[in-house]
Protein backbone atom coordinates (compact mmCIF):
# COMPACT_ATOMS: atom_id res chain seq x y z
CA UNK A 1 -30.35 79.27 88.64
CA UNK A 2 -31.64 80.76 91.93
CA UNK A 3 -34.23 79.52 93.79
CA UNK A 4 -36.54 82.67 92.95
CA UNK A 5 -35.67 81.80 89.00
CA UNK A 6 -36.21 78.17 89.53
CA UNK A 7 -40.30 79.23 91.20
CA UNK A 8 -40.89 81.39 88.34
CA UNK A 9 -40.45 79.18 85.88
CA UNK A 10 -43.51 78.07 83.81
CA UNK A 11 -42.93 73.99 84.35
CA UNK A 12 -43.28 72.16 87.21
CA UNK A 13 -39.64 71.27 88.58
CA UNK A 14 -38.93 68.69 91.29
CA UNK A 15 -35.44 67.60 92.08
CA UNK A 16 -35.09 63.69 93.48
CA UNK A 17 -32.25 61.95 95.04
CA UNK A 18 -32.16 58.38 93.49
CA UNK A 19 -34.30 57.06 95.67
CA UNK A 20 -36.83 59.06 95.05
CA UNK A 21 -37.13 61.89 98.07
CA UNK A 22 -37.61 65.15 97.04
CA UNK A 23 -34.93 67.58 97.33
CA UNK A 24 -36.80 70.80 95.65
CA UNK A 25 -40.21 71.64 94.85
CA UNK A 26 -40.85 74.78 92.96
CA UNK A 27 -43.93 77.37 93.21
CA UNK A 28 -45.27 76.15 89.67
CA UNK A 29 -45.78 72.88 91.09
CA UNK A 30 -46.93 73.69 94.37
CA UNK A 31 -49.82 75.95 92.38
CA UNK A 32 -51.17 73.37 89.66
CA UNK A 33 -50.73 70.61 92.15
CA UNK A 34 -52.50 72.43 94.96
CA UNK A 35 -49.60 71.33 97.72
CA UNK A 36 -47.70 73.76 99.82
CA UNK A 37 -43.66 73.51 98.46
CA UNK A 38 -41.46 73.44 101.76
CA UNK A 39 -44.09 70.48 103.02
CA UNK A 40 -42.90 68.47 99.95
CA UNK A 41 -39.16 68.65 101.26
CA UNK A 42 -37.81 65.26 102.39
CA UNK A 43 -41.06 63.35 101.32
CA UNK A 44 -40.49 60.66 99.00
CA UNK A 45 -42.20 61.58 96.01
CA UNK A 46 -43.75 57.95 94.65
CA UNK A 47 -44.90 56.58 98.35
CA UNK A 48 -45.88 59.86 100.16
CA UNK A 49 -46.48 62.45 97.29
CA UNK A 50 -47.78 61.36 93.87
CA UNK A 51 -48.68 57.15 94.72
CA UNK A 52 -50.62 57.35 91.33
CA UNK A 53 -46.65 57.19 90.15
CA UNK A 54 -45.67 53.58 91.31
CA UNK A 55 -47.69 52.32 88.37
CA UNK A 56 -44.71 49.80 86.24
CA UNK A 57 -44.49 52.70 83.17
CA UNK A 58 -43.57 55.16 85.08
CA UNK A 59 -41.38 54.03 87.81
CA UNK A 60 -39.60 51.90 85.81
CA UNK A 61 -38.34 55.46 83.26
CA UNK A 62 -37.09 56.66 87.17
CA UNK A 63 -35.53 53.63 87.89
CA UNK A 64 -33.29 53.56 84.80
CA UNK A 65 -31.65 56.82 85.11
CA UNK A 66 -31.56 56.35 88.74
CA UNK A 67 -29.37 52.92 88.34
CA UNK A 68 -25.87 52.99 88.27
CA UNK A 69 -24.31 54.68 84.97
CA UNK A 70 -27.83 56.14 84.09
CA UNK A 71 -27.98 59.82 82.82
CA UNK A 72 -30.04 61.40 80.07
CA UNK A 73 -33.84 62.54 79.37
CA UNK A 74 -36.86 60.91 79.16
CA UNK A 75 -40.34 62.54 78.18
CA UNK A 76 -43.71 60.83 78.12
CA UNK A 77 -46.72 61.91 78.67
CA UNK A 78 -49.04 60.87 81.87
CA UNK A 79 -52.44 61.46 83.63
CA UNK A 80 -52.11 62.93 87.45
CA UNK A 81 -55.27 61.59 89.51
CA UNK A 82 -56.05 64.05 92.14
CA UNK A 83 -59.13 64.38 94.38
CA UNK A 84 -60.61 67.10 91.91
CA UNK A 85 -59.87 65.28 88.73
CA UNK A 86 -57.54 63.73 86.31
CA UNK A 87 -54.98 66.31 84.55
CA UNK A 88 -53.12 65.36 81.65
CA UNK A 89 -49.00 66.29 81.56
CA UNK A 90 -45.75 66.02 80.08
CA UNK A 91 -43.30 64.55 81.94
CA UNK A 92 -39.51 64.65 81.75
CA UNK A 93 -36.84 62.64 83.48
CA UNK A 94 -33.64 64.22 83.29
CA UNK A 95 -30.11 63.22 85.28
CA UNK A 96 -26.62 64.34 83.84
CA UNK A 97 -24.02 61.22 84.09
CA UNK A 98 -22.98 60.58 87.61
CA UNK A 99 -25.61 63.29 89.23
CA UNK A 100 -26.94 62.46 92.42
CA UNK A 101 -30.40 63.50 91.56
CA UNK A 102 -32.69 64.03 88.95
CA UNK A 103 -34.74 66.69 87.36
CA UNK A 104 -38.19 65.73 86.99
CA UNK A 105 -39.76 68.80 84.67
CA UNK A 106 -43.72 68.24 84.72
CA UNK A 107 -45.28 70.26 81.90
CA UNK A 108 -48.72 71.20 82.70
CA UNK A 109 -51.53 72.37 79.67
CA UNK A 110 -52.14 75.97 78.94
CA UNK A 111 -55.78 76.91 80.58
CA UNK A 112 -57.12 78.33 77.70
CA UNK A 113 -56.78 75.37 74.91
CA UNK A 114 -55.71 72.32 76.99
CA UNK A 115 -52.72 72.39 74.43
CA UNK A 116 -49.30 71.87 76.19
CA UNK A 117 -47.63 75.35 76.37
CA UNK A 118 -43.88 75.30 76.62
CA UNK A 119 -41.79 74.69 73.30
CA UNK A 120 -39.96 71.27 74.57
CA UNK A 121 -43.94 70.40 75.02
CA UNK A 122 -44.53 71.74 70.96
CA UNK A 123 -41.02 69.55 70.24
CA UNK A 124 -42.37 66.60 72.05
CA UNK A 125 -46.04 66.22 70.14
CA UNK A 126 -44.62 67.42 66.95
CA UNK A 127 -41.79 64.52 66.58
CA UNK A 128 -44.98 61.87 68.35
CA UNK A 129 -47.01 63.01 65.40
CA UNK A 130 -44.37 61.78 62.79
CA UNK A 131 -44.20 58.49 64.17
């Protein structure tokens, strides 16, 4: 996908290195997360962008597809703190074996019913429901 695909897409997509520093930052992000995109390039995304993120549940999903011989997906959901508020999210890890990077898809809720919007999202609560 182009970059202009990639921005128009209704999820939040940031690509990471393995470390952690951002490598892309798409226009759905930049708008629900109230940051301006190009700033976000070369920031590392747990220290300088989202600290709320070093907490042990999440970093540690990160740090197992980011070790050696990790690949695959990983969706959970999470609370964002920002200065205006606490929003709630779907978040998916997602590295295909030997990548250097990983996708990190953040599913934001639909404004009009706080209900998660996308169909992974539908997916996701449906199969947490049967557990």
């Amino acid at each position: 996908m182009g970059r202009d695909e990639i921005d128009a897409l209704p999820v939040g997509i940031i690509t990471l290195d393995l470390d952690g520093t951002i490598l892309r930052y798409n226009q759905t992000e930049a708008g629900y997360s109230r940051r301006h995109a190009p700033a976000q390039i070369g920031r590392n995304f747990f220290r300088d962008v989202a600290p709320c993120t070093q907490e042990r549940a999440f970093r540690e999903r990160f740090d197992r597809l980011a070790a050696p011989g990790g690949h695959g997906a990983v969706e959970f959901d999470y609370r964002f703190r920002f200065p205006w508020g606490t929003e709630r999210v779907l978040i998916s890890f997602m590295r295909a074996p030997d990548a250097p990077r990983i996708q990190l898809l953040i599913t934001w809720p639909a404004e009009q019913d706080g209900a998660f919007a996308d169909s992974s999202s539908i997916a996701h609560r449906s199969a947490r429901s049967k557990e």
